[in-house]
Protein backbone atom coordinates (compact mmCIF):
# COMPACT_ATOMS: atom_id res chain seq x y z
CA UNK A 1 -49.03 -86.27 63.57
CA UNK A 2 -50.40 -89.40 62.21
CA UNK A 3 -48.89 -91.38 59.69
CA UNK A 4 -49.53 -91.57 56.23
CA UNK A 5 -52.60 -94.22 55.81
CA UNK A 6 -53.94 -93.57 58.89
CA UNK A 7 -56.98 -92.45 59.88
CA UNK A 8 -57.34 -90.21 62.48
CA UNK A 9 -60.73 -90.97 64.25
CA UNK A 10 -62.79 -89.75 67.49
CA UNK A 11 -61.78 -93.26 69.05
CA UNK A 12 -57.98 -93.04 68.80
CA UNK A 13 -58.41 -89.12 69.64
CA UNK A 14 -60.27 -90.68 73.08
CA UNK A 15 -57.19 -93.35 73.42
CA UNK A 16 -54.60 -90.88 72.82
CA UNK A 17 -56.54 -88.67 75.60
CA UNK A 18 -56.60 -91.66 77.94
CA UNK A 19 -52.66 -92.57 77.71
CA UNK A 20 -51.84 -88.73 78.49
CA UNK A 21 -53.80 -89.06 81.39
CA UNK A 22 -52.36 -92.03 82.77
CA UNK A 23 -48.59 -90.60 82.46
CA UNK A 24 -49.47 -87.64 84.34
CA UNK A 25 -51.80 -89.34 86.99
CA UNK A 26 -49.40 -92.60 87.28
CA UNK A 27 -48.53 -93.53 90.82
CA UNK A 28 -44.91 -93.23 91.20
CA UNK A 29 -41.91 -93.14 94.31
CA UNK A 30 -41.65 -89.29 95.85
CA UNK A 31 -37.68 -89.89 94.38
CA UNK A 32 -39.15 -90.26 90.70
CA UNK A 33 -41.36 -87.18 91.33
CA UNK A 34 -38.91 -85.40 92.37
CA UNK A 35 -36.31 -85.99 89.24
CA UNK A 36 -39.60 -85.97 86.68
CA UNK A 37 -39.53 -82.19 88.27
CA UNK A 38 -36.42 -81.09 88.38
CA UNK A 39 -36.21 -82.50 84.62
CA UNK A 40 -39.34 -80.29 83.28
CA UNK A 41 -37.69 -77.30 85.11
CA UNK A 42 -34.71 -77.68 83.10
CA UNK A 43 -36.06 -78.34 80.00
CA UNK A 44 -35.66 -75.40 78.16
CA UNK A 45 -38.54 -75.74 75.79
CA UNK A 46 -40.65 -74.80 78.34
CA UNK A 47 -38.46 -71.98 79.26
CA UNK A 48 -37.92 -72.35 82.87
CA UNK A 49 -34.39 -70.72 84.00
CA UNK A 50 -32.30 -73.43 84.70
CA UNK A 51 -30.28 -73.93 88.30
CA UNK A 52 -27.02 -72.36 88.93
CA UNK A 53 -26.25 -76.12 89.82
CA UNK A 54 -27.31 -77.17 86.39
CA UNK A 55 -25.50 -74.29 84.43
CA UNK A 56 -22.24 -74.97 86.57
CA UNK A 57 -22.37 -78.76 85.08
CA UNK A 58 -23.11 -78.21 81.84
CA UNK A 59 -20.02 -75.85 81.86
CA UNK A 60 -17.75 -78.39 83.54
CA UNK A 61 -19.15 -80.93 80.72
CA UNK A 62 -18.57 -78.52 77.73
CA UNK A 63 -14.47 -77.94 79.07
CA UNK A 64 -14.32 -81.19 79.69
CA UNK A 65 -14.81 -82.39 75.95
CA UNK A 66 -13.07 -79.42 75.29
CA UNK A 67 -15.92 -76.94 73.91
CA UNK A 68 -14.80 -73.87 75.72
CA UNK A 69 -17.39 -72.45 78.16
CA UNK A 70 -20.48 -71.65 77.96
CA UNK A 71 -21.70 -68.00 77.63
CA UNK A 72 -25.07 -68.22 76.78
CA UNK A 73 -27.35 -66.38 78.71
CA UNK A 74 -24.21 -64.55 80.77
CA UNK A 75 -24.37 -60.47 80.79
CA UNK A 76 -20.67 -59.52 79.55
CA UNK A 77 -19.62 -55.82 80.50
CA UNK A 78 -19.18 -53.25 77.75
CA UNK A 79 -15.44 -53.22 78.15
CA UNK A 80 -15.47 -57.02 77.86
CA UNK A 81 -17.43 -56.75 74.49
CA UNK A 82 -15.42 -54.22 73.44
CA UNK A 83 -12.32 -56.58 73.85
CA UNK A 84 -13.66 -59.65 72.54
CA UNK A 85 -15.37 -57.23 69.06
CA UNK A 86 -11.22 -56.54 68.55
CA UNK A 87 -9.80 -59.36 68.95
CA UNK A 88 -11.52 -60.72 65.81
CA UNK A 89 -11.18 -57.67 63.60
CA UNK A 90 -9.50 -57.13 60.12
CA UNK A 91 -6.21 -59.27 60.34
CA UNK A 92 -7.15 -60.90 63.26
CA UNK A 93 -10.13 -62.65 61.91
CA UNK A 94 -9.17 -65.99 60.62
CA UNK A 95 -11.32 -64.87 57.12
CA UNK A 96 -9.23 -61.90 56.57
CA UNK A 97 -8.58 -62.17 52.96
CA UNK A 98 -6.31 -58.37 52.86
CA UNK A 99 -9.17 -56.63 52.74
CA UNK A 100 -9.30 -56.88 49.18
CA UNK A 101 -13.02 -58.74 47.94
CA UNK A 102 -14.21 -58.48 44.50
CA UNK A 103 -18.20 -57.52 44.43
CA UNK A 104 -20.78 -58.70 42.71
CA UNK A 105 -20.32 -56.67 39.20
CA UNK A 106 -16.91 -57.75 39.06
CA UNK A 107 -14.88 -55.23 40.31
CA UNK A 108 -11.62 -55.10 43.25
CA UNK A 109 -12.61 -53.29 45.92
CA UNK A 110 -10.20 -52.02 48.94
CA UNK A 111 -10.66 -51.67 52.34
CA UNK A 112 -9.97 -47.93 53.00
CA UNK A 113 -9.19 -45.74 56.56
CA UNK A 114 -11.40 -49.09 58.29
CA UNK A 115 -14.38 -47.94 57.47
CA UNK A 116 -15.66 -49.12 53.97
CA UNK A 117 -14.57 -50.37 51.00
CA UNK A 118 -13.56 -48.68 47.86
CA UNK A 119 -12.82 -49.33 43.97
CA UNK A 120 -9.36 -50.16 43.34
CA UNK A 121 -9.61 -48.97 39.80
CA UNK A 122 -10.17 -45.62 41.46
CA UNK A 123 -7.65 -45.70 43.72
CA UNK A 124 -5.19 -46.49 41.07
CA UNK A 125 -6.69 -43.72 39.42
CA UNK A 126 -6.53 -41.25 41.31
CA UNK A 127 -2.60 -41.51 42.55
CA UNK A 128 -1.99 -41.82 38.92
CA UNK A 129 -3.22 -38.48 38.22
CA UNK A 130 -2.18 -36.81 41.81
CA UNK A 131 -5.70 -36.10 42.97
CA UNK A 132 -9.10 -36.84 44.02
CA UNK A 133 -11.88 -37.92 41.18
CA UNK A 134 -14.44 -36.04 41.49
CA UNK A 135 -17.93 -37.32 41.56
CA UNK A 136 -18.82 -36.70 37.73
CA UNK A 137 -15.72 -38.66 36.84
CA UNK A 138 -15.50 -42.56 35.75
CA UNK A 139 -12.71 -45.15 35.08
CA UNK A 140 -12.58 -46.86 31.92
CA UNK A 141 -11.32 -50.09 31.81
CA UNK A 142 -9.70 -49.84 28.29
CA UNK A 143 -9.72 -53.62 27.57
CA UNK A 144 -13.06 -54.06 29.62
CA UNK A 145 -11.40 -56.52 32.44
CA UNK A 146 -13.14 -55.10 35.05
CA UNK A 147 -10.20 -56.72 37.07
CA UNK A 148 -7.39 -55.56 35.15
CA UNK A 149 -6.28 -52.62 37.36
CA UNK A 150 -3.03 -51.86 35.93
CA UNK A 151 -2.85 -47.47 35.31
CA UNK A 152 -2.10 -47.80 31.75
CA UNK A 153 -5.57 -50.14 31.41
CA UNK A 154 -7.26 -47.02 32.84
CA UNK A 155 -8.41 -43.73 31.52
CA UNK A 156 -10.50 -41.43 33.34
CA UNK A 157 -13.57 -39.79 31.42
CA UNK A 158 -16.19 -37.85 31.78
CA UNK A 159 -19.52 -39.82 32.69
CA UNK A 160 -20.89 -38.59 29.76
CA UNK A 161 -17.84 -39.78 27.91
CA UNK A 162 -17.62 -43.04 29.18
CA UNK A 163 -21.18 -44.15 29.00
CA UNK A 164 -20.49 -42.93 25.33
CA UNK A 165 -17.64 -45.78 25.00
CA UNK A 166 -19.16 -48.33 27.17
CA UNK A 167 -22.21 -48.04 24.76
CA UNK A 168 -20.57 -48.22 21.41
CA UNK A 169 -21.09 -51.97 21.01
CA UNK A 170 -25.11 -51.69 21.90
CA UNK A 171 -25.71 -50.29 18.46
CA UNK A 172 -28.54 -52.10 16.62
CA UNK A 173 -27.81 -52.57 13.17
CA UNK A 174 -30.59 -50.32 11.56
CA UNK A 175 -30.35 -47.58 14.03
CA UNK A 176 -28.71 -46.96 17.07
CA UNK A 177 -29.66 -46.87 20.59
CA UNK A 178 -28.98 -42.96 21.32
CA UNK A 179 -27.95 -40.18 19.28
CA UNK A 180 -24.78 -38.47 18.98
């Protein structure tokens, strides 16, 4: 790409043509042919497979400066996938926070069985009252926290009932916003 300022014309185009020409028609030693090959083979922008030779190298290189080895390209077996997919899971991963994340609306949610996450607030809920919610059911936060999971900051309502209590404050002055 040019720089800024300059003009690109048809006689630097024809110069630009003319240098290209003499790298790849310059007379060189068979030994510089040789490496100027062996260096566009491996270049892998031109995505030529590189020499077991090469690979080997690069490896020793990488353990050498102590950047583990070098995988890339390698076909693992299913069992060895397997074993490295657990040996960063849950705990072991060095993220692990408990399994306990808060999402985006602001609310604790639990990793549950290792499969997926679920509310805390109904959780709590639920072994307060000695059973499962069912799906028409909500938690109300009583003082709104959305993180305040404590049972006696929890009541569980209808989901008619709640949006009933969640919406009290959204009355407009003159009117309000649903009807009783």
């Amino acid at each position: 790409m040019a720089k800024k300022g300059y003009k690109i014309t048809p006689a630097v185009i024809e110069r630009l043509k003319k240098a290209r020409s003499n790298i790849k028609n310059r007379k060189c030693s068979e030994e510089t042919k040789k490496k100027l090959s062996i260096a566009n083979t491996n270049n892998p922008k031109l995505k030529i497979k590189r020499s077991k030779e090469f690979k080997e190298k690069l490896s020793k290189i990488a353990k050498e400066r102590g950047l583990g080895t070098i995988n890339k390209g390698k076909k693992l077996s299913l069992e060895t996938r397997k074993k490295m997919s657990e040996s960063r899971r849950m705990e072991k991963h060095p993220n692990w926070k408990g399994g306990r994340i808060k999402d985006g609306r602001g609310y604790i949610r639990i990793k549950k069985d290792g499969v997926g996450y679920k509310a805390e607030h109904r959780i709590i809920a639920e072994n307060t009252i000695g059973r499962e919610l069912l799906p028409d059911e909500d938690v109300h936060h009583i003082n709104g926290i959305k993180d305040d999971n404590r049972p006696e900051n929890l009541q569980v309502l209808s989901h008619e009932d709640h949006l009933k209590i969640t919406h009290q404050g959204n009355r407009k002055q003159e009117g309000l916003l649903w009807k009783n």
